[in-house]
Structures are given as C-alpha cells and as structure tokens.
Protein backbone atom coordinates (compact mmCIF):
# COMPACT_ATOMS: atom_id res chain seq x y z
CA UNK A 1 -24.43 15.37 12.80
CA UNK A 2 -21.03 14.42 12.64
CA UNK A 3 -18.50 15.73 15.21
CA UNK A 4 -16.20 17.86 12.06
CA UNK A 5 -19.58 18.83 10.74
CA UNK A 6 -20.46 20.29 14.24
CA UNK A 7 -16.56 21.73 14.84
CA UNK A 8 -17.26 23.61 11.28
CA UNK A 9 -20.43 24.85 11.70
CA UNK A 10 -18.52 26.26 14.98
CA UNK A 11 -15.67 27.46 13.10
CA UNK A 12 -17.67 29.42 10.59
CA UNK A 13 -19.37 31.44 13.37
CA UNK A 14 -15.69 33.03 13.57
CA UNK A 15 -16.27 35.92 11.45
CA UNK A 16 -12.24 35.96 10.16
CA UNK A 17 -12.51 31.97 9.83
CA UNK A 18 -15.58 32.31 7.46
CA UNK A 19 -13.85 35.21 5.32
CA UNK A 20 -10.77 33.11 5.02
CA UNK A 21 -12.68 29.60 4.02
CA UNK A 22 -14.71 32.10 1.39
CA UNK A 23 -11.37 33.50 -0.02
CA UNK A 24 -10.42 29.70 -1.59
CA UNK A 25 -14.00 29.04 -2.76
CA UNK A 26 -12.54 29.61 -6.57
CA UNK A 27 -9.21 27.02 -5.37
CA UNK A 28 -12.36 24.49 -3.78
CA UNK A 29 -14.34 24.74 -7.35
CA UNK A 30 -10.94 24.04 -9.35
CA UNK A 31 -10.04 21.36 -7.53
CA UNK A 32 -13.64 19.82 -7.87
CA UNK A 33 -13.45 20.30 -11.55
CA UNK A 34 -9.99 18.73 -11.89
CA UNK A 35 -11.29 16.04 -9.94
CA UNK A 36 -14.36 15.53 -11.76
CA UNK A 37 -12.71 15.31 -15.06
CA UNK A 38 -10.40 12.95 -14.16
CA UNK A 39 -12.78 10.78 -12.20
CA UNK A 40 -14.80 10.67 -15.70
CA UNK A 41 -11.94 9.57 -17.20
CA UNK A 42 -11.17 6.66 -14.73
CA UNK A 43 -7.32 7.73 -14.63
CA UNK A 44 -5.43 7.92 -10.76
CA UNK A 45 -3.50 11.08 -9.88
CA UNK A 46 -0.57 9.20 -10.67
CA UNK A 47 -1.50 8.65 -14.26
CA UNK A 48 -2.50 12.45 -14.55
CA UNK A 49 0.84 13.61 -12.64
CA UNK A 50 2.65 11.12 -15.97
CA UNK A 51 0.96 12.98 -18.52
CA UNK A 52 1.74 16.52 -17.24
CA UNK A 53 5.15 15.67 -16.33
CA UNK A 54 5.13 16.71 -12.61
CA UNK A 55 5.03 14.33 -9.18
CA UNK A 56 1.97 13.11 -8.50
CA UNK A 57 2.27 15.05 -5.27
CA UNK A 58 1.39 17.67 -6.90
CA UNK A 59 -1.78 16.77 -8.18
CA UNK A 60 -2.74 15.79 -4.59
CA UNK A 61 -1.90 19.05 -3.68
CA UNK A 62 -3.86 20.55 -6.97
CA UNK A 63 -7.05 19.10 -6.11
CA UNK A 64 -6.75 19.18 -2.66
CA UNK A 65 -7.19 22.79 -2.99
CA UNK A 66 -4.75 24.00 -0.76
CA UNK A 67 -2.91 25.72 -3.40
CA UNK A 68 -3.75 28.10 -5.59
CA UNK A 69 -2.77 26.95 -9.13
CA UNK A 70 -1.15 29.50 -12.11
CA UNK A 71 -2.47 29.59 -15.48
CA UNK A 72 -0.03 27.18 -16.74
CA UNK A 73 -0.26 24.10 -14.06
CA UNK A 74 -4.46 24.55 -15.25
CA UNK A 75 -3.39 24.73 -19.07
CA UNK A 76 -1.27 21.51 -18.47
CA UNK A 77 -3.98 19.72 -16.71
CA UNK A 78 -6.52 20.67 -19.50
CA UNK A 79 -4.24 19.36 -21.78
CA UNK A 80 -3.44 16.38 -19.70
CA UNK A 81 -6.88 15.53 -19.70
CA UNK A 82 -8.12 16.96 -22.96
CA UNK A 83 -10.43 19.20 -21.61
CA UNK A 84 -11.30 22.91 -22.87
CA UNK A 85 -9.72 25.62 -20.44
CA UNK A 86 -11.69 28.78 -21.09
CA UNK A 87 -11.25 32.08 -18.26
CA UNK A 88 -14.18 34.38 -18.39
CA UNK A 89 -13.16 38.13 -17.38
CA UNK A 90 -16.21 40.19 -17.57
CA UNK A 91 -18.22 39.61 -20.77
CA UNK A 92 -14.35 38.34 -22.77
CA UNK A 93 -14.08 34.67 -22.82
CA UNK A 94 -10.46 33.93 -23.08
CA UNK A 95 -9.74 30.69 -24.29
CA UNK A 96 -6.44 28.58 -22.69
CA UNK A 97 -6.88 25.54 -24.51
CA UNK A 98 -9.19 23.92 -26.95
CA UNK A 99 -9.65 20.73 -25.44
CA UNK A 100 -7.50 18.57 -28.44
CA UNK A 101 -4.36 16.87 -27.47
C-alpha cells in the first residue's frame, strides 16, 4: 500500500476527520460527474471554463471538489456541456436544465 493510502486509512480512524471527509461526499460525486462528462466529451477545463464564461480556475476548483458549487455554477456547467441537470428532493424531480444548448 501506498504511503497516502496508509496516512488515510490513519486519518479516517479520527472519528471528527471521518465525519468531515463524509460531509463533502455529495461535492466528491459532483465533481466526478463534471469530470466524467467532460472527459466524454474530450474538451480541457480550459475549453469548459470558455463556454461558461468563468476562469478556468474555477473549474479546477469545481471538480476538485473543494468547493461546494450553487445551483447556478451546476446549471452553467450542464449547459456548458449539454448535459441534463435534474435535483431529486424526496420523490419531486426538479429539473435545472434539459440537456439542449
């Protein structure tokens, strides 16, 4: 194993460590997403940051996951990458965007 695999297996014994890494699980499964989609699509951050109009800074911040992102930077991404954007709140699917540019 891997000496960061071993210091996070040891970091995750930490009972406050383990609820804080388990608070951004939803930011960590964004950020995949984002990634995946625009891995699929063969387009760089850069080209992503062009179409929604921001620094491409911010999408390496965006899929790093270290921030939380508001409806509106993932309704510009969806849009950005023509992608559906759908929020499920109990048994109400709440649709963002429809996926059409």
């Amino acid at each position: 194993m891997s000496e960061w695999k071993e210091f996070r297996e040891e970091l995750m014994q930490d009972p406050d460590v383990k609820a804080a890494y388990d608070a951004h699980a939803a930011d960590r499964e964004l950020a995949r997403a984002i990634i995946r989609q625009r891995m699929e699509q063969k387009i760089t951050q850069q080209e992503l940051a062009e179409r929604m109009q921001v620094p491409q800074g911010n999408i390496s911040r965006l899929e790093s996951g270290s921030r939380t992102p508001t409806l509106e930077t993932l309704r510009r991404a969806a849009t950005a990458l023509g992608v559906p954007l759908e929020i499920r709140f109990g048994s109400q699917t709440v649709a963002l965007f429809d996926g059409k540019r």
